[in-house]
PDB file of N, CA and C in Angstrom:
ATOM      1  N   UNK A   1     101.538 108.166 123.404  1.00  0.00           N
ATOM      2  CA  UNK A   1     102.798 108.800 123.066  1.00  0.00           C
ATOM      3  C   UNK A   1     102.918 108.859 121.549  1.00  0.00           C
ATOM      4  N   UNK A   2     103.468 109.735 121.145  1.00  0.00           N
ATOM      5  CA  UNK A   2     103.134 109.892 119.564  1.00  0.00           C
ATOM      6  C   UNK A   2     104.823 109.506 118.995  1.00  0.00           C
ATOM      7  N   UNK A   3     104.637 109.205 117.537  1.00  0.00           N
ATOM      8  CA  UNK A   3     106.122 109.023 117.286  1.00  0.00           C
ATOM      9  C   UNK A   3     106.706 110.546 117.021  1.00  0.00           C
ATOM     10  N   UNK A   4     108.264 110.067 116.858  1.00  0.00           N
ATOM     11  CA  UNK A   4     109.259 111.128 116.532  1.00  0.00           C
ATOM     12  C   UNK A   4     108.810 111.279 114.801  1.00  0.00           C
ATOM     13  N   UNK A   5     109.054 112.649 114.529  1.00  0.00           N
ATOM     14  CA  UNK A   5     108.854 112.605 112.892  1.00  0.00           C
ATOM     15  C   UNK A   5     110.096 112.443 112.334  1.00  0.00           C
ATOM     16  N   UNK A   6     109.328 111.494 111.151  1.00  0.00           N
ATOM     17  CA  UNK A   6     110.434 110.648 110.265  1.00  0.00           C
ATOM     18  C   UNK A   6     110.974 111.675 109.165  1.00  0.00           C
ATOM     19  N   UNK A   7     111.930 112.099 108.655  1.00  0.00           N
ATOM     20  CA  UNK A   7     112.110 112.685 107.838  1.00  0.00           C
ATOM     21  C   UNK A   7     112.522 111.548 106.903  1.00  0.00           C
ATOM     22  N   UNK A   8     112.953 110.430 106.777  1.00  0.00           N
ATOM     23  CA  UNK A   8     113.393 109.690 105.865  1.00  0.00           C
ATOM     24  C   UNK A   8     112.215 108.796 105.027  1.00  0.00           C
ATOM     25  N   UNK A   9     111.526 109.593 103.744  1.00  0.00           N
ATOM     26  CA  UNK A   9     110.644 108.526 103.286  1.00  0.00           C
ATOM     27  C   UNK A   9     111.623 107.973 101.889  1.00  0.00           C
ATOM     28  N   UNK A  10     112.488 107.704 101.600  1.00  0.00           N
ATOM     29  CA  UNK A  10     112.622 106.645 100.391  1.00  0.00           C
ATOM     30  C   UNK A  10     112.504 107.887  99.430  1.00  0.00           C
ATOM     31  N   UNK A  11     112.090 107.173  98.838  1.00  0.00           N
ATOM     32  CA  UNK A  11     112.134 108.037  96.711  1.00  0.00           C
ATOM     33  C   UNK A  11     110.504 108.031  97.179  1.00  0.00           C
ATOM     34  N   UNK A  12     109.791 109.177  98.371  1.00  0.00           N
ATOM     35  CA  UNK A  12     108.099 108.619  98.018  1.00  0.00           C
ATOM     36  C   UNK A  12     107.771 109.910  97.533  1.00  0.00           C
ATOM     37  N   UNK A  13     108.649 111.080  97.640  1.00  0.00           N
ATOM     38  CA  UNK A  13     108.546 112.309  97.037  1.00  0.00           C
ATOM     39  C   UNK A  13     108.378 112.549  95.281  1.00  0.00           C
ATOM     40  N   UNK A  14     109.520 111.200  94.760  1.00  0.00           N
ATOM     41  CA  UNK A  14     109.093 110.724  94.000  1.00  0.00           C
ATOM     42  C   UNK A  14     108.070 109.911  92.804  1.00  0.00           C
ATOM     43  N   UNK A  15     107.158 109.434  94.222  1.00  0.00           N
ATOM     44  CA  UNK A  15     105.995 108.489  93.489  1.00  0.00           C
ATOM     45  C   UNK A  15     104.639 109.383  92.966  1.00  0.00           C
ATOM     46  N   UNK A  16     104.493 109.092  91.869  1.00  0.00           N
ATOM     47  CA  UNK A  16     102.974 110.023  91.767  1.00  0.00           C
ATOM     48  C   UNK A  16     102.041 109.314  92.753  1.00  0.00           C
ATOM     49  N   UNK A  17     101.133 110.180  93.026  1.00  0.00           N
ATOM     50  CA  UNK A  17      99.768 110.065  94.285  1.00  0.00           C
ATOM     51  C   UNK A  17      99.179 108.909  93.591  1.00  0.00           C
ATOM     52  N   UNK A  18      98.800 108.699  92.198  1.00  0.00           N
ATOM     53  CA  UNK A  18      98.285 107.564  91.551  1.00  0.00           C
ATOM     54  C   UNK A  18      98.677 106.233  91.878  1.00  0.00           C
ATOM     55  N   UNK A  19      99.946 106.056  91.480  1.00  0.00           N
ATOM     56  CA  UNK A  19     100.269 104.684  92.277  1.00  0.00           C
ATOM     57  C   UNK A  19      99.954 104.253  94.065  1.00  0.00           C
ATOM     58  N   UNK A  20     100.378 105.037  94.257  1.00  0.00           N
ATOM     59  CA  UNK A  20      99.761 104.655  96.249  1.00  0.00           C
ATOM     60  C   UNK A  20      98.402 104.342  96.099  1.00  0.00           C
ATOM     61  N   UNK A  21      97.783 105.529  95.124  1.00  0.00           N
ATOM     62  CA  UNK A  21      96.348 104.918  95.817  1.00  0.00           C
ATOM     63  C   UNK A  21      96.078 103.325  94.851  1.00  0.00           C
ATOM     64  N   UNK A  22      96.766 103.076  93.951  1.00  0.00           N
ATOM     65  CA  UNK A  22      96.673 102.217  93.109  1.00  0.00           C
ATOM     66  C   UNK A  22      96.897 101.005  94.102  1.00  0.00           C
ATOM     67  N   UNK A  23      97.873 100.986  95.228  1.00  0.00           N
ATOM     68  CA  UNK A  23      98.518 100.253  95.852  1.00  0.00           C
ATOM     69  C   UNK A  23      97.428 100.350  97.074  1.00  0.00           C
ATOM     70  N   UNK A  24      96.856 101.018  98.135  1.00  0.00           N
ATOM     71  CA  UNK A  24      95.825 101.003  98.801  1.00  0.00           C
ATOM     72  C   UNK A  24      94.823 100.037  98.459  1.00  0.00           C
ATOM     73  N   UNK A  25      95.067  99.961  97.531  1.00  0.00           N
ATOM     74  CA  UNK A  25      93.316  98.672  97.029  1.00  0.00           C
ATOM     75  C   UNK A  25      93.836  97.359  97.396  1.00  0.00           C
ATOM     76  N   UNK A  26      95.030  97.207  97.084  1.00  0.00           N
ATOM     77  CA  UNK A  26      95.556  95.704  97.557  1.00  0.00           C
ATOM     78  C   UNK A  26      95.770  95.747  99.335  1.00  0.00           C
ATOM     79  N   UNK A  27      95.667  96.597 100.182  1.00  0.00           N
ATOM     80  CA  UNK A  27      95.855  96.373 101.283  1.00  0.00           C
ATOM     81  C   UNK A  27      94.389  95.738 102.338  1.00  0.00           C
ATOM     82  N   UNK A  28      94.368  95.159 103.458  1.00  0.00           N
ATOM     83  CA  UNK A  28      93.952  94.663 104.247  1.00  0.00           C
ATOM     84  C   UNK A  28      92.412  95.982 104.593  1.00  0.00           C
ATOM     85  N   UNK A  29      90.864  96.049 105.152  1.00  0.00           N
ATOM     86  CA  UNK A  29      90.275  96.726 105.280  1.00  0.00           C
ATOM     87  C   UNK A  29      90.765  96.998 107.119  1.00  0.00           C
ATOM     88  N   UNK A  30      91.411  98.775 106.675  1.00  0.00           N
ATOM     89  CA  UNK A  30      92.038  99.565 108.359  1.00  0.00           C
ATOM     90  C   UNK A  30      91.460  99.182 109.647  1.00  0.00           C
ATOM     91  N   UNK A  31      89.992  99.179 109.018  1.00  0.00           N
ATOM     92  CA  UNK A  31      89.368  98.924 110.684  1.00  0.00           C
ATOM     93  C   UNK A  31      88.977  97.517 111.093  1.00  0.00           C
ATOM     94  N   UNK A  32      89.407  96.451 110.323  1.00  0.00           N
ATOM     95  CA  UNK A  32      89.907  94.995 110.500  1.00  0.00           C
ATOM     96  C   UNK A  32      91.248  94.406 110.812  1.00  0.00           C
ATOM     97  N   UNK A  33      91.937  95.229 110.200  1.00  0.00           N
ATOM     98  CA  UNK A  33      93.167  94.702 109.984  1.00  0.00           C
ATOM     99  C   UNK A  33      94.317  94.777 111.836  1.00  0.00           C
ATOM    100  N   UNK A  34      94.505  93.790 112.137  1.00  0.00           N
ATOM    101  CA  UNK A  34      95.232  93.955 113.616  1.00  0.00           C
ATOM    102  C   UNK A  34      96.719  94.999 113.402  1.00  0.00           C
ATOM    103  N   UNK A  35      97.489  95.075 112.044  1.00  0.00           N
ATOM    104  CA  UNK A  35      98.836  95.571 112.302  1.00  0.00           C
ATOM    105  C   UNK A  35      98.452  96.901 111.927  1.00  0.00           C
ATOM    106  N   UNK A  36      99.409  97.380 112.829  1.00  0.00           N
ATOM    107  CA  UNK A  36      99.849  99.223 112.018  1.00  0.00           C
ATOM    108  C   UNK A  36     100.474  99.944 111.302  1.00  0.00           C
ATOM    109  N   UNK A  37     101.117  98.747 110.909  1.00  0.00           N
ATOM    110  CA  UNK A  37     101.766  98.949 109.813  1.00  0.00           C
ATOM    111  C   UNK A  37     102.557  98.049 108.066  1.00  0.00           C
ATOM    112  N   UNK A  38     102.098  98.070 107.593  1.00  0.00           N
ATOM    113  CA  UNK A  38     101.670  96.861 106.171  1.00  0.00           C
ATOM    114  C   UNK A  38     102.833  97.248 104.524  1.00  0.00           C
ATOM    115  N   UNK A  39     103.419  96.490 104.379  1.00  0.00           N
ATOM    116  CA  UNK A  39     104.094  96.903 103.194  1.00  0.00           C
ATOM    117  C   UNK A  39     103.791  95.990 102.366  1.00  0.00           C
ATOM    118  N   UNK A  40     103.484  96.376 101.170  1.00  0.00           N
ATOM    119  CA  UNK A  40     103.286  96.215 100.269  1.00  0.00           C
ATOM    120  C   UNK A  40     103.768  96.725  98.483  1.00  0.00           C
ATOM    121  N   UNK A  41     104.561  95.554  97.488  1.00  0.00           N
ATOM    122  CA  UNK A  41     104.982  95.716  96.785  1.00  0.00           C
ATOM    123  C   UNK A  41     104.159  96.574  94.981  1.00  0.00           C
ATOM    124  N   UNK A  42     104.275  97.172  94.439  1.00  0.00           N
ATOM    125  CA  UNK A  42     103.678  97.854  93.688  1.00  0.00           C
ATOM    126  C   UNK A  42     104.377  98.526  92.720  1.00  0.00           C
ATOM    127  N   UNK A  43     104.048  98.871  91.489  1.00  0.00           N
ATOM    128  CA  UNK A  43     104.504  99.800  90.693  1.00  0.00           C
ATOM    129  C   UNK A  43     104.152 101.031  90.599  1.00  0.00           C
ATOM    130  N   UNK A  44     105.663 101.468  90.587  1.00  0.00           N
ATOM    131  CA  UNK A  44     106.162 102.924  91.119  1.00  0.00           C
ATOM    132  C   UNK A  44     106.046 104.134  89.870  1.00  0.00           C
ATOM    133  N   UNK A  45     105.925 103.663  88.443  1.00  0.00           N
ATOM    134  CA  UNK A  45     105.568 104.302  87.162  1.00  0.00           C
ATOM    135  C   UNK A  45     106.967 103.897  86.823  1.00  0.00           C
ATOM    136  N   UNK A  46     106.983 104.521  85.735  1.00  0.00           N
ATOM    137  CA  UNK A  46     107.651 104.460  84.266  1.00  0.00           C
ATOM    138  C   UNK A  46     109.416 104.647  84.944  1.00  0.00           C
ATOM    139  N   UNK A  47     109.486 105.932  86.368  1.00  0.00           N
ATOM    140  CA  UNK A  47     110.407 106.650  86.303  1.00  0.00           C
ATOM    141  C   UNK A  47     111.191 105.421  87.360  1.00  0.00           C
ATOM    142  N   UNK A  48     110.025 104.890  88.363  1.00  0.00           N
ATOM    143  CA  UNK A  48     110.884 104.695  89.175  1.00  0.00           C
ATOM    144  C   UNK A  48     110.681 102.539  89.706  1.00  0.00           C
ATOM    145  N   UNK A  49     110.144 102.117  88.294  1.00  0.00           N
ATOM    146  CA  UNK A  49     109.618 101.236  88.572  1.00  0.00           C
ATOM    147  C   UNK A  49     108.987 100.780  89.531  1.00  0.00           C
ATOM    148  N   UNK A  50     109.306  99.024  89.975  1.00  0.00           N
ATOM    149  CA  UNK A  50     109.125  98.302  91.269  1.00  0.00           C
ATOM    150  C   UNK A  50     109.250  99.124  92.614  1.00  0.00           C
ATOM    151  N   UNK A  51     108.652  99.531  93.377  1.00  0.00           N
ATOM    152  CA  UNK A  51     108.915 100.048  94.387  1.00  0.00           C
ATOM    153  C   UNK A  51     108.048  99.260  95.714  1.00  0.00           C
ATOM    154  N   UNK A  52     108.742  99.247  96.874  1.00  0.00           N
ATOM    155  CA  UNK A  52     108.327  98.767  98.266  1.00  0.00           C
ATOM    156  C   UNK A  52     107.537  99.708  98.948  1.00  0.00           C
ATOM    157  N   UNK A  53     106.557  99.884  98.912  1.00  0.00           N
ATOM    158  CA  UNK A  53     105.116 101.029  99.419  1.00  0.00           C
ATOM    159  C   UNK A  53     105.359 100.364 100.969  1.00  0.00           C
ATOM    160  N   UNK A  54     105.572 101.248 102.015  1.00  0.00           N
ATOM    161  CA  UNK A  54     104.988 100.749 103.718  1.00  0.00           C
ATOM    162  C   UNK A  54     103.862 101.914 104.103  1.00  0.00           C
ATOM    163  N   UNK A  55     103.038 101.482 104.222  1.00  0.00           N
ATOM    164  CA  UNK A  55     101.642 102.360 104.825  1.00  0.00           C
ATOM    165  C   UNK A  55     101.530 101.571 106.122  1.00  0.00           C
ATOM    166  N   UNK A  56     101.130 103.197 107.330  1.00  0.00           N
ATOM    167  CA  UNK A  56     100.762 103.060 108.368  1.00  0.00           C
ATOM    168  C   UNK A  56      99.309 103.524 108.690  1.00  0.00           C
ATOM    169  N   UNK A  57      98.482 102.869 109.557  1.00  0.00           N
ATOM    170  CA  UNK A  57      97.409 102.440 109.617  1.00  0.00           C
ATOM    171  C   UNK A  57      97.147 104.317 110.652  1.00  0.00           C
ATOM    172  N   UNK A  58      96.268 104.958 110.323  1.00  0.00           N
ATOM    173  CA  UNK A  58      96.096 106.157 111.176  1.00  0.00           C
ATOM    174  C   UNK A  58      94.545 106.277 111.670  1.00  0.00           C
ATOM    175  N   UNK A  59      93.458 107.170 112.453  1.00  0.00           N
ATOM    176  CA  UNK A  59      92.872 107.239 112.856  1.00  0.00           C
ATOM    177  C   UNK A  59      92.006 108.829 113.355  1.00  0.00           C
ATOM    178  N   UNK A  60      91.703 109.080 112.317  1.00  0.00           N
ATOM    179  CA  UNK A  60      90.507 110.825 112.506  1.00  0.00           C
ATOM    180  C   UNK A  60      89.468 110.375 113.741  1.00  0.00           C
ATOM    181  N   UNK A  61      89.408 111.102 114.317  1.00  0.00           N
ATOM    182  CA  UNK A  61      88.100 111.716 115.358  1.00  0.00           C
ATOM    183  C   UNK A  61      87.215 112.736 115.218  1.00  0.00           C
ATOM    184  N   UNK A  62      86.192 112.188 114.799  1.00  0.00           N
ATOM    185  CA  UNK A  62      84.960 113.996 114.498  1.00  0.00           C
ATOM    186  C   UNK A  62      84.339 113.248 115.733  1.00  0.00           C
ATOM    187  N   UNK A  63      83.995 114.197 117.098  1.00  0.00           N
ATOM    188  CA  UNK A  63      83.361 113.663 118.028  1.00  0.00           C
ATOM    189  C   UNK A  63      83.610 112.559 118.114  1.00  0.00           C
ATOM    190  N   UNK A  64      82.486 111.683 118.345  1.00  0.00           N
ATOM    191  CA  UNK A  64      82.138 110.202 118.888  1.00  0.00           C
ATOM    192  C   UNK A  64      82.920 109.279 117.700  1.00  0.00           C
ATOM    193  N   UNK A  65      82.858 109.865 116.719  1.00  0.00           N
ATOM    194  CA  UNK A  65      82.997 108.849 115.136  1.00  0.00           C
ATOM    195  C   UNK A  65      84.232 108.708 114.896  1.00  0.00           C
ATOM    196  N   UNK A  66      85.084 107.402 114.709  1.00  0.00           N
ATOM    197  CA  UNK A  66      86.278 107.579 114.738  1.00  0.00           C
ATOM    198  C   UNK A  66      86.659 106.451 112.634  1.00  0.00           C
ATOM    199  N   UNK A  67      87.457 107.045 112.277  1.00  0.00           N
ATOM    200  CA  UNK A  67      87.752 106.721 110.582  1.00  0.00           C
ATOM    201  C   UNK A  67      88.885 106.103 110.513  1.00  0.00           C
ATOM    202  N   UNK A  68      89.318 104.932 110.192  1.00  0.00           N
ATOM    203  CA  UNK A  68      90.393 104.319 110.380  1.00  0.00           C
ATOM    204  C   UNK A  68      90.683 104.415 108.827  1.00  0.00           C
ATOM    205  N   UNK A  69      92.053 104.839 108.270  1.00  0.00           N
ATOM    206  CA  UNK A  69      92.842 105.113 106.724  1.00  0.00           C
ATOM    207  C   UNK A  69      94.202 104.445 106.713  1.00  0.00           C
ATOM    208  N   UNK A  70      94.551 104.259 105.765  1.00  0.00           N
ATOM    209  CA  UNK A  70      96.048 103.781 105.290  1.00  0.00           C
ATOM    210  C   UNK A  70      96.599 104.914 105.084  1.00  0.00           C
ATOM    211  N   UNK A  71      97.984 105.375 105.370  1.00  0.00           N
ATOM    212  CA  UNK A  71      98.570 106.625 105.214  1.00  0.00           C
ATOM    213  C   UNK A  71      99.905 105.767 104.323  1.00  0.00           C
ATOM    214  N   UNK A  72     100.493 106.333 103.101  1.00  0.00           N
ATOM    215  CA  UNK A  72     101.858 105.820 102.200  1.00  0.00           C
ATOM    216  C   UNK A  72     102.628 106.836 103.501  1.00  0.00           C
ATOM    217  N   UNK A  73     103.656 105.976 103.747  1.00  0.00           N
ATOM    218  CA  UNK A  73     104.749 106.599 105.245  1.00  0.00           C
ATOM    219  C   UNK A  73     106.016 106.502 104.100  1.00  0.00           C
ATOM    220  N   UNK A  74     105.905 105.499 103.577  1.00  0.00           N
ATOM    221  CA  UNK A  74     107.480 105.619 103.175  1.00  0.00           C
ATOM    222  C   UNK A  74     107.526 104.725 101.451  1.00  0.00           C
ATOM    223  N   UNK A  75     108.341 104.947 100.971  1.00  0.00           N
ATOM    224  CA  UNK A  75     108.574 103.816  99.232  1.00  0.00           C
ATOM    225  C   UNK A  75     110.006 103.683  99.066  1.00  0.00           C
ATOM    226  N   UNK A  76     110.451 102.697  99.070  1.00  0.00           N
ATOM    227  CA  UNK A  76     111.314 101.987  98.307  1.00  0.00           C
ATOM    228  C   UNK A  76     111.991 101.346  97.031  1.00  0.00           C
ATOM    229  N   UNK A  77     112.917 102.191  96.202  1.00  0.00           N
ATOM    230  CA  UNK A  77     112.561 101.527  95.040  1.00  0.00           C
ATOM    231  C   UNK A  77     113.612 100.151  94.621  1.00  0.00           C
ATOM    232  N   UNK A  78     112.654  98.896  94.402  1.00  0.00           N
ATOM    233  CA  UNK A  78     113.209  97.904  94.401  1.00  0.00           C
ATOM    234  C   UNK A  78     114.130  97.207  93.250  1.00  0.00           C
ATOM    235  N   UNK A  79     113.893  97.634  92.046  1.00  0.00           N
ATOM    236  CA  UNK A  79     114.601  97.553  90.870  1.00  0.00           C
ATOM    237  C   UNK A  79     114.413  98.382  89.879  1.00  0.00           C
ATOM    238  N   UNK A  80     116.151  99.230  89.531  1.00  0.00           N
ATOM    239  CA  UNK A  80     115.989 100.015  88.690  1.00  0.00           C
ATOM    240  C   UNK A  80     116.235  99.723  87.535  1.00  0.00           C
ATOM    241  N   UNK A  81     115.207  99.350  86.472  1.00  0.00           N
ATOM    242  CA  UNK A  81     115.312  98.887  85.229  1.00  0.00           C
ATOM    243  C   UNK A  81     114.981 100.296  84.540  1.00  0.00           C
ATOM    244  N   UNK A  82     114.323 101.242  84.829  1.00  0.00           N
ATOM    245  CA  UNK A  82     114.077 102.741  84.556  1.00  0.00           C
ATOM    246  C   UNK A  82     115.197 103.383  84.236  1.00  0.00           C
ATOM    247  N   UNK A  83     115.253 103.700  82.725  1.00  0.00           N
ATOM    248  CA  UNK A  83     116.140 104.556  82.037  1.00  0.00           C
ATOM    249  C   UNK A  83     115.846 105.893  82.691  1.00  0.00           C
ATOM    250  N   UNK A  84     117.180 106.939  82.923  1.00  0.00           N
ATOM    251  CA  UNK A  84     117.008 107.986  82.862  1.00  0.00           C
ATOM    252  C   UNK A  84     117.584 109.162  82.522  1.00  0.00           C
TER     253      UNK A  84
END
């Protein structure tokens, strides 16, 4: 059963692509890891500081071969010390 789509991600429209993947390196390896879903704290840049990154654990199929990835689902921003 697949989920309902979320329209609510946080300020992640906000985050440059750089930080997530910056934040991906600190997470658990996908096709080890038992949960599906992992949050993890990180910096959000200049605009939007501290932010709460939650990535959900997803899964490609080419034929037989299956690729387990971290997907950024949603960000949180945790303290705004960011002038703007």
């Amino acid at each position: 059963m697949t989920e309902p789509f979320v329209t609510d991600n946080g300020v992640l429209r906000r985050l440059p692509g750089g930080y997530a993947a910056d934040a991906i390196k600190l997470l658990p390896d996908p096709a080890a890891c038992e949960k599906d879903r992992v949050s993890v704290e990180a910096d959000g840049g200049p605009d939007l500081g501290r932010v709460l990154l939650t990535f959900k654990r997803m899964t490609a199929r080419s034929g037989k071969h299956r690729h387990r990835f971290w997907a950024c689902i949603r960000a949180d921003q945790l303290h705004n010390d960011a002038p703007f």
